[in-house]
C-alpha atoms as a PDB file:
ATOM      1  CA  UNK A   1      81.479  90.547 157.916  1.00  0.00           C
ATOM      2  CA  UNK A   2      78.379  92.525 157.061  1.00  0.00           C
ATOM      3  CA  UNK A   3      75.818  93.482 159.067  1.00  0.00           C
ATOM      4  CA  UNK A   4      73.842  90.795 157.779  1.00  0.00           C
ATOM      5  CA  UNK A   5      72.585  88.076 159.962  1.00  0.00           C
ATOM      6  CA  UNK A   6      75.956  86.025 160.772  1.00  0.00           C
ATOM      7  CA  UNK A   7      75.757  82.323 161.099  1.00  0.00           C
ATOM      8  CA  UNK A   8      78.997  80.961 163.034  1.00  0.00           C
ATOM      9  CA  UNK A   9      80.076  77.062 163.987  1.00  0.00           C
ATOM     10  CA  UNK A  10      83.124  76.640 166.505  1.00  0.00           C
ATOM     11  CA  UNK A  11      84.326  73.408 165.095  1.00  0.00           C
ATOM     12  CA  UNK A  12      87.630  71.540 165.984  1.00  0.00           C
ATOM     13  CA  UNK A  13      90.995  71.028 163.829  1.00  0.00           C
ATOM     14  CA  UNK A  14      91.308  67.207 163.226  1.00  0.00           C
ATOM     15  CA  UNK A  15      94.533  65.619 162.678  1.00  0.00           C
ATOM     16  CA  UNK A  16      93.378  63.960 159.999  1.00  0.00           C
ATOM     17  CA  UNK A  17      93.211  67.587 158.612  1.00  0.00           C
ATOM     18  CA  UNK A  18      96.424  68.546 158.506  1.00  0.00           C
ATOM     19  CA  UNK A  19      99.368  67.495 156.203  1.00  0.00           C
ATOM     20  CA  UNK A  20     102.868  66.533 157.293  1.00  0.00           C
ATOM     21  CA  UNK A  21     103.821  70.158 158.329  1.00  0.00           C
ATOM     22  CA  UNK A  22     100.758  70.489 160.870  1.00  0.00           C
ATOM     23  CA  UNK A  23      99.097  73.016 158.503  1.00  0.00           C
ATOM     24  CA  UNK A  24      95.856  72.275 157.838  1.00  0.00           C
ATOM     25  CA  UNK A  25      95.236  70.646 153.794  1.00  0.00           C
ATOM     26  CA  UNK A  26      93.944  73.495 151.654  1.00  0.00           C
ATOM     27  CA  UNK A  27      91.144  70.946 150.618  1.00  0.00           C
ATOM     28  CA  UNK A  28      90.083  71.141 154.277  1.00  0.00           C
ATOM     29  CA  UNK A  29      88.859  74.569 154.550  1.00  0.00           C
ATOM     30  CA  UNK A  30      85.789  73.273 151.970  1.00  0.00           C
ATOM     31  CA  UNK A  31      85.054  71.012 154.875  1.00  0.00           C
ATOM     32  CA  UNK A  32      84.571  73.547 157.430  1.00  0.00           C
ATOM     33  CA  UNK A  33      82.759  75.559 155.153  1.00  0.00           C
ATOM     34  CA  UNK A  34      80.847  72.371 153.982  1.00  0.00           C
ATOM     35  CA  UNK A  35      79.912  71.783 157.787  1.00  0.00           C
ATOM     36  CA  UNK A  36      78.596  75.730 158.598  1.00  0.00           C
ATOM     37  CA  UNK A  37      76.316  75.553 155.600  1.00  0.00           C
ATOM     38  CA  UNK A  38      74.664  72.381 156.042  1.00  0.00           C
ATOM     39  CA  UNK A  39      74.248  73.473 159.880  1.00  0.00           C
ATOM     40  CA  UNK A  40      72.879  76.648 158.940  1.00  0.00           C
ATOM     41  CA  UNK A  41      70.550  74.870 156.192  1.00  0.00           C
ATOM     42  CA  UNK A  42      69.180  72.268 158.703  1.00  0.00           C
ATOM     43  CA  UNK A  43      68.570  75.484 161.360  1.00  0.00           C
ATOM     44  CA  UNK A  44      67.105  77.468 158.848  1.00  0.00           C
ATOM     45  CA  UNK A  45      63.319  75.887 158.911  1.00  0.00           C
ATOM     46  CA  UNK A  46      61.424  78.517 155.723  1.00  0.00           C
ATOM     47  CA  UNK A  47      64.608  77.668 153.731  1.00  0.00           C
ATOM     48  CA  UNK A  48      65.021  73.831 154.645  1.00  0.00           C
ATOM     49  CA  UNK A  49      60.883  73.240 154.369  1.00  0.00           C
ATOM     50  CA  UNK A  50      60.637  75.184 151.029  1.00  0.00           C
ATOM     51  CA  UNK A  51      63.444  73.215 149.666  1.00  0.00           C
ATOM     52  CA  UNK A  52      61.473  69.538 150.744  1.00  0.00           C
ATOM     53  CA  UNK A  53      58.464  70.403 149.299  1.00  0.00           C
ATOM     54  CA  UNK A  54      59.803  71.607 145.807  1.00  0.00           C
ATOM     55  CA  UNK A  55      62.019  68.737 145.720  1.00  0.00           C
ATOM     56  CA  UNK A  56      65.588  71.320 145.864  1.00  0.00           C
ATOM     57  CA  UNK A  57      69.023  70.530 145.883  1.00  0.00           C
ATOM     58  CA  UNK A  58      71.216  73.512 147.102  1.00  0.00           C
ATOM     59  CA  UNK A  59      74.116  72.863 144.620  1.00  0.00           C
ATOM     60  CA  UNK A  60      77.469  74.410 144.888  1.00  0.00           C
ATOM     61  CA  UNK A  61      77.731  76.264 141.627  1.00  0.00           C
ATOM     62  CA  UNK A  62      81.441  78.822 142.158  1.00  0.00           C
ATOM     63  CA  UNK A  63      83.558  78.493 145.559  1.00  0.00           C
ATOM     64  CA  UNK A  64      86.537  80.617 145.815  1.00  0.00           C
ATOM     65  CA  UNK A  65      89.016  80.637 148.717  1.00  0.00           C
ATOM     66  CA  UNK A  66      91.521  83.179 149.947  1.00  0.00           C
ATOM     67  CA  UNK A  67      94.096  81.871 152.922  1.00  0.00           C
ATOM     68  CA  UNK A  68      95.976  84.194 154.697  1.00  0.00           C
ATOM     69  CA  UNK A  69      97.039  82.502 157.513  1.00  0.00           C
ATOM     70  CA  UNK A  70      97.878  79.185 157.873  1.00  0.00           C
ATOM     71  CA  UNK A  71      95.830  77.127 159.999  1.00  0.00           C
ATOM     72  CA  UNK A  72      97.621  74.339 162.460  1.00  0.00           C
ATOM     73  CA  UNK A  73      96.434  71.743 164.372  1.00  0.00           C
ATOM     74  CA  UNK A  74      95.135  71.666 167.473  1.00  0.00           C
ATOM     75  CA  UNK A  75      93.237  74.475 167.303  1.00  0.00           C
ATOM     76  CA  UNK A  76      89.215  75.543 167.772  1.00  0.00           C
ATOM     77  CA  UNK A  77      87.880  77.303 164.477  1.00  0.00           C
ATOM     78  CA  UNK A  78      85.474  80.051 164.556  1.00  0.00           C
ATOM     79  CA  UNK A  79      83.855  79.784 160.654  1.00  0.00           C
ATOM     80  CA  UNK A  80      81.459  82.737 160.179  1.00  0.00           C
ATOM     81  CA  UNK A  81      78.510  82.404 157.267  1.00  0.00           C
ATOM     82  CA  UNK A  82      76.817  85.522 155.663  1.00  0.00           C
ATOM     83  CA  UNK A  83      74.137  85.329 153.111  1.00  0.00           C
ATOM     84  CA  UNK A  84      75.160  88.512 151.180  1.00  0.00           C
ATOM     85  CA  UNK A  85      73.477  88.292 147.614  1.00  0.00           C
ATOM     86  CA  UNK A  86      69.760  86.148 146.869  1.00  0.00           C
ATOM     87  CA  UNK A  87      69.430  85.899 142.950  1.00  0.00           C
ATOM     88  CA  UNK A  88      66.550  84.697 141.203  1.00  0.00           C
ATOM     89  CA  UNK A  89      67.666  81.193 141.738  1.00  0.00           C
ATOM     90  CA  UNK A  90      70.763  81.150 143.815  1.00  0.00           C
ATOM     91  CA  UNK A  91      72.325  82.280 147.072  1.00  0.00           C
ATOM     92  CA  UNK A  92      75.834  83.676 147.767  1.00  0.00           C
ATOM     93  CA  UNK A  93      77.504  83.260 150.828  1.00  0.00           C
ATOM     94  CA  UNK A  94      80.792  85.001 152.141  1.00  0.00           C
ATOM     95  CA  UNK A  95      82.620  82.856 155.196  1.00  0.00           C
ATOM     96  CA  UNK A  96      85.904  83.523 157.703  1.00  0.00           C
ATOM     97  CA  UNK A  97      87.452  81.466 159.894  1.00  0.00           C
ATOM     98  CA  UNK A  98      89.493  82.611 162.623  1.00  0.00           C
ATOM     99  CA  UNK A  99      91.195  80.507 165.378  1.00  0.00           C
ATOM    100  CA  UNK A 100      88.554  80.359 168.272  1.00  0.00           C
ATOM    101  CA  UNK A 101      88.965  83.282 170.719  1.00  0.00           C
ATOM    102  CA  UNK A 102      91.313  85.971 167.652  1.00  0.00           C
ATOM    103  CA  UNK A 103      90.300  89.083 166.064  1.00  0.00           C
ATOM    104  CA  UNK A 104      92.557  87.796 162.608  1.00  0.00           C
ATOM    105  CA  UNK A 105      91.337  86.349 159.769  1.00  0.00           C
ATOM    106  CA  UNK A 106      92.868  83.363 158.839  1.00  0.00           C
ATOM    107  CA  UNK A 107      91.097  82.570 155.788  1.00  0.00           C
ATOM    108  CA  UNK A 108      88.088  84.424 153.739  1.00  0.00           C
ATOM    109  CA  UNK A 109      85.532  82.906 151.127  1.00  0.00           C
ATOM    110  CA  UNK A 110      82.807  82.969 148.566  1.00  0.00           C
ATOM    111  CA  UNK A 111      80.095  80.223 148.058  1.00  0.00           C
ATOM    112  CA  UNK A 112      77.313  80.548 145.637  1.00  0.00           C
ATOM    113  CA  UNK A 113      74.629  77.737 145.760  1.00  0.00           C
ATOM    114  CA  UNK A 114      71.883  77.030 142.596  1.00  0.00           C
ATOM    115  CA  UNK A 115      68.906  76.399 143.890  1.00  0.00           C
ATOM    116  CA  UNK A 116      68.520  72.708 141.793  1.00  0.00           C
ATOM    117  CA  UNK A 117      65.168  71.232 140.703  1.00  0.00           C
ATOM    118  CA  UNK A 118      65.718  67.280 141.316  1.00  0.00           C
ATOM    119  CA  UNK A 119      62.528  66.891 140.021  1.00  0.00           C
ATOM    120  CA  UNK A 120      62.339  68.649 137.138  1.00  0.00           C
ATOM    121  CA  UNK A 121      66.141  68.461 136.341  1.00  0.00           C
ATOM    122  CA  UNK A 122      65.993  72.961 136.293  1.00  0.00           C
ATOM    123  CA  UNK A 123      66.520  75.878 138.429  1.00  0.00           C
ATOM    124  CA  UNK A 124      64.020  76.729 140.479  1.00  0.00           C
ATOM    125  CA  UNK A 125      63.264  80.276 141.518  1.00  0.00           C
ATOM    126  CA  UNK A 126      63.663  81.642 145.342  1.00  0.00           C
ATOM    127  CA  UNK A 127      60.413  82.777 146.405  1.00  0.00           C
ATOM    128  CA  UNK A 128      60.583  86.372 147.588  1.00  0.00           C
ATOM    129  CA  UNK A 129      59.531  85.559 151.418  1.00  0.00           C
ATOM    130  CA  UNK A 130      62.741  83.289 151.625  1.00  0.00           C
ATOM    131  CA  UNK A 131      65.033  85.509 149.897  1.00  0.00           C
ATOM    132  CA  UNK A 132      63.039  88.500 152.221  1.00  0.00           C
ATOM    133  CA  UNK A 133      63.885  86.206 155.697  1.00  0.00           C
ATOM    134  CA  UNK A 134      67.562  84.952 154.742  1.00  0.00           C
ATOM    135  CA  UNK A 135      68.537  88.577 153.951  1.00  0.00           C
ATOM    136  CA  UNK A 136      67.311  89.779 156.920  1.00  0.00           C
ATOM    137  CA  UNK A 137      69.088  92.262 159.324  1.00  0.00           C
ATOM    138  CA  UNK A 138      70.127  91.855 162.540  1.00  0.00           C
ATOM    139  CA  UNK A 139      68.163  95.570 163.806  1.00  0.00           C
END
């Protein structure tokens, strides 16, 4: 990934994720990517305090995925998160997930999240000092 600030969960391979050849269900890998976000949101006080006080709903608005290796169960993930574009309302976010402890990449993807108005029912524009602090360098 970039060198970006890189958020990453270790999470566990369920059963209940895989199908009846041990591979985890393509459906799945939303899941883990579901579960970095949201952890990243809820450690992430500017973004998570500017978003309860405007009323904001970080909607999914494009999610792409790319597997190249399949995933099997039991297994620890490592899924990597990396705010790489802040628009005027929205935030893009490339993930990877590896097995725990590997250098390969099992599977890549792209999130982009619309920064939703619940109270107005309209997009609501990213002030500068959170768009500033969540593409913020590591140096």
């Amino acid at each position: 990934m970039t060198n970006r600030r890189c958020f990453k969960l270790i999470t566990n391979i369920r059963w209940s994720d895989t199908d009846k050849y041990g591979h985890v269900n393509n459906g799945k890998y939303f899941d883990y990517f579901e579960e970095a976000r949201t952890t990243w949101v809820y450690q992430t006080p500017a973004l998570i305090e500017w978003a309860k006080e405007n009323t904001i709903q970080l909607v999914i608005s494009e999610q792409c995925c790319n597997y190249k290796i399949p995933l099997t169960h039991p297994n620890k993930l490592e899924v990597s998160q990396t705010v790489i574009k802040c628009g005027a309302a929205s935030i893009e976010l490339n993930y990877e997930i590896k097995i725990s402890g590997s250098n390969e990449i099992a599977t890549t993807a792209h999130v982009k999240l619309a920064c939703y108005n619940a109270t107005t029912g309209r997009l609501h524009k990213l002030p500068k000092e959170i768009k500033d602090y969540l593409l913020e360098n590591d140096n």
